[in-house]
C-alpha atoms as a PDB file:
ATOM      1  CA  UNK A   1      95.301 112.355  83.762  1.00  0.00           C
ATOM      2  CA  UNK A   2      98.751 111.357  85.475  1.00  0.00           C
ATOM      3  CA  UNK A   3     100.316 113.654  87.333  1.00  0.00           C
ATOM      4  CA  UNK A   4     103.842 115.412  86.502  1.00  0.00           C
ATOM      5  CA  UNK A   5     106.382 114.290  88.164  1.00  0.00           C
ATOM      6  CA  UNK A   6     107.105 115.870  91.959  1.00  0.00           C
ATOM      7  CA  UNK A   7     103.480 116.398  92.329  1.00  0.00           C
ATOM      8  CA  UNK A   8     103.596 114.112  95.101  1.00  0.00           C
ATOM      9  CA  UNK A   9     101.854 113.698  98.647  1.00  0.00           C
ATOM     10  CA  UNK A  10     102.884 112.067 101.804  1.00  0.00           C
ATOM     11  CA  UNK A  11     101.841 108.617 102.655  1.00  0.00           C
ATOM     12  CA  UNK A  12     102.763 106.237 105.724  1.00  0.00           C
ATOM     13  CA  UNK A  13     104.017 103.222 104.095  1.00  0.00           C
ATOM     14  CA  UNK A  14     105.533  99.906 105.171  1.00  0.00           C
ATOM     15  CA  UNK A  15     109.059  99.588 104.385  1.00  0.00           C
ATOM     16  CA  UNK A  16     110.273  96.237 103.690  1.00  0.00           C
ATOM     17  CA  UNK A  17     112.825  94.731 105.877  1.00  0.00           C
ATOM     18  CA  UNK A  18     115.160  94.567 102.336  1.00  0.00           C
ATOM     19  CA  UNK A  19     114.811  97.806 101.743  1.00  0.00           C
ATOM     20  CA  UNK A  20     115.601  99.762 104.979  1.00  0.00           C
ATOM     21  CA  UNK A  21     118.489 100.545 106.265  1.00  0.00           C
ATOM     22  CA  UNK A  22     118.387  99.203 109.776  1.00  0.00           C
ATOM     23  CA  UNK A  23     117.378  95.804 107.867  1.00  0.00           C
ATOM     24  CA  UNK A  24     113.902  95.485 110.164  1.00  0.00           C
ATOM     25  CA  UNK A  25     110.736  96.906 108.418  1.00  0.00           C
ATOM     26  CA  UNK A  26     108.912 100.014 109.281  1.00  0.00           C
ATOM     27  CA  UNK A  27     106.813 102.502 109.056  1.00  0.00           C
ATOM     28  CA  UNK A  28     107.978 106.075 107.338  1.00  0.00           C
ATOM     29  CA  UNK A  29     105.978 108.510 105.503  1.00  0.00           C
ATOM     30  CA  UNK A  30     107.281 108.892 102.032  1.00  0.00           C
ATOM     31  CA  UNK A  31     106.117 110.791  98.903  1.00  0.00           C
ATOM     32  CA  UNK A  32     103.937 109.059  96.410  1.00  0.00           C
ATOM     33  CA  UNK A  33     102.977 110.249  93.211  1.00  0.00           C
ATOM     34  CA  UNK A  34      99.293 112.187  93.613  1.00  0.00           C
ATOM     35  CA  UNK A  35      97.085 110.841  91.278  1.00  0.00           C
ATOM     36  CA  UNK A  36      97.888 107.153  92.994  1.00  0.00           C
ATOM     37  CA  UNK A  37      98.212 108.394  96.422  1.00  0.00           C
ATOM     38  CA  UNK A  38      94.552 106.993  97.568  1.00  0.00           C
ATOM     39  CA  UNK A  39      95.043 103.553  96.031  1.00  0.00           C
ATOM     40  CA  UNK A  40      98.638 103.252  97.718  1.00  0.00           C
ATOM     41  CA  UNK A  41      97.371 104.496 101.321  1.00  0.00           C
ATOM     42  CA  UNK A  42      94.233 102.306 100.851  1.00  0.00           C
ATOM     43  CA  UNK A  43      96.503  99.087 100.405  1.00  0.00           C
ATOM     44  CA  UNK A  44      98.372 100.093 102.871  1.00  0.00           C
ATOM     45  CA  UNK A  45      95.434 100.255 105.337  1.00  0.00           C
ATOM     46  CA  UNK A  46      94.270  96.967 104.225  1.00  0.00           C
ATOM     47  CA  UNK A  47      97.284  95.538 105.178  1.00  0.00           C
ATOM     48  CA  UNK A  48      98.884  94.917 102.115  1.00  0.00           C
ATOM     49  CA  UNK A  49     102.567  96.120 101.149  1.00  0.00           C
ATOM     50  CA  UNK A  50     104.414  96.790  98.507  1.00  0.00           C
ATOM     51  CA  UNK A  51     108.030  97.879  97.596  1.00  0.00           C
ATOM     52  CA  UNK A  52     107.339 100.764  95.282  1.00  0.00           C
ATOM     53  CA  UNK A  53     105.021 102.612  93.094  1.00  0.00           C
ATOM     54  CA  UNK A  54     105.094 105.022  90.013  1.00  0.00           C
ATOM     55  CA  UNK A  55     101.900 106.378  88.129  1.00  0.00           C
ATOM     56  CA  UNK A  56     103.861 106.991  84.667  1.00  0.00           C
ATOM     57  CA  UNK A  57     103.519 110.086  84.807  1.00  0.00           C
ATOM     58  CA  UNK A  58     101.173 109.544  81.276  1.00  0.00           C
ATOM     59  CA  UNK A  59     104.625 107.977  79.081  1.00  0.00           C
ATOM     60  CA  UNK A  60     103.677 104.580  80.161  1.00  0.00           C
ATOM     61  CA  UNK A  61     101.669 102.617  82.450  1.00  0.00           C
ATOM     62  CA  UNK A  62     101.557 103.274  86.008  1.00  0.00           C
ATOM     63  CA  UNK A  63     102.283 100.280  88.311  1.00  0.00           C
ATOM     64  CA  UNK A  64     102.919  99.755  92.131  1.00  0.00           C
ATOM     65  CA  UNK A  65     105.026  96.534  93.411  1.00  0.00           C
ATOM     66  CA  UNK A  66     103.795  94.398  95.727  1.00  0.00           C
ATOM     67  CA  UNK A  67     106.051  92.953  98.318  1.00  0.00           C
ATOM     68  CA  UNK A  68     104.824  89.518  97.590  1.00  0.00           C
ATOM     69  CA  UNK A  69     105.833  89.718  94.229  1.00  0.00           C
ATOM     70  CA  UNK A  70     102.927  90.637  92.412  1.00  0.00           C
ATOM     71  CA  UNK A  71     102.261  93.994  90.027  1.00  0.00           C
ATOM     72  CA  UNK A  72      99.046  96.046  90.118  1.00  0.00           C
ATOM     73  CA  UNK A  73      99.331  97.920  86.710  1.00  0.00           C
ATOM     74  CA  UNK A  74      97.470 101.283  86.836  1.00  0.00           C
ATOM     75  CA  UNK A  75      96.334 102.403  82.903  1.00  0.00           C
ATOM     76  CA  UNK A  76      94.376 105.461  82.490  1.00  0.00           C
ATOM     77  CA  UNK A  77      91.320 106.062  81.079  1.00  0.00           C
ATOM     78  CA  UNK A  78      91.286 107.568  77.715  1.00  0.00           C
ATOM     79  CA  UNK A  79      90.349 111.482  77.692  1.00  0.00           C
ATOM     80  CA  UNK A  80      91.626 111.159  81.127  1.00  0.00           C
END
């Protein structure tokens, strides 16, 4: 099951040079939805990055942006 939103947990993510502030990319912890949180820090310790993520929350399918354009869509199991 997806969790409700603001059940979240804090990951250290990459933040794309487009998307921060300072306009140079780093490193901040930020919160991530729960149920994704282990797929999103184990990109992110493989080295790849991504601009943003969402699970769904179980009204439609989850999905996390990478920053070289591609989408990983995440779809629940049935039951689930």
């Amino acid at each position: 099951m997806m969790c409700e939103i603001g059940n979240t947990r804090l990951i250290k993510v990459r933040i794309p040079s487009d998307l921060s502030c300072s306009g140079r990319a780093k490193w901040k912890r930020k919160k991530i939805d729960a149920c994704i949180a282990p797929i999103v820090s184990a990109l992110q310790t493989g080295g790849i990055n991504m601009r943003g993520s969402c699970c769904g929350h179980g009204k439609r399918m989850g999905r996390i942006d990478l920053e070289d354009g591609r989408i990983l869509l995440i779809k629940a199991l049935k039951g689930k």
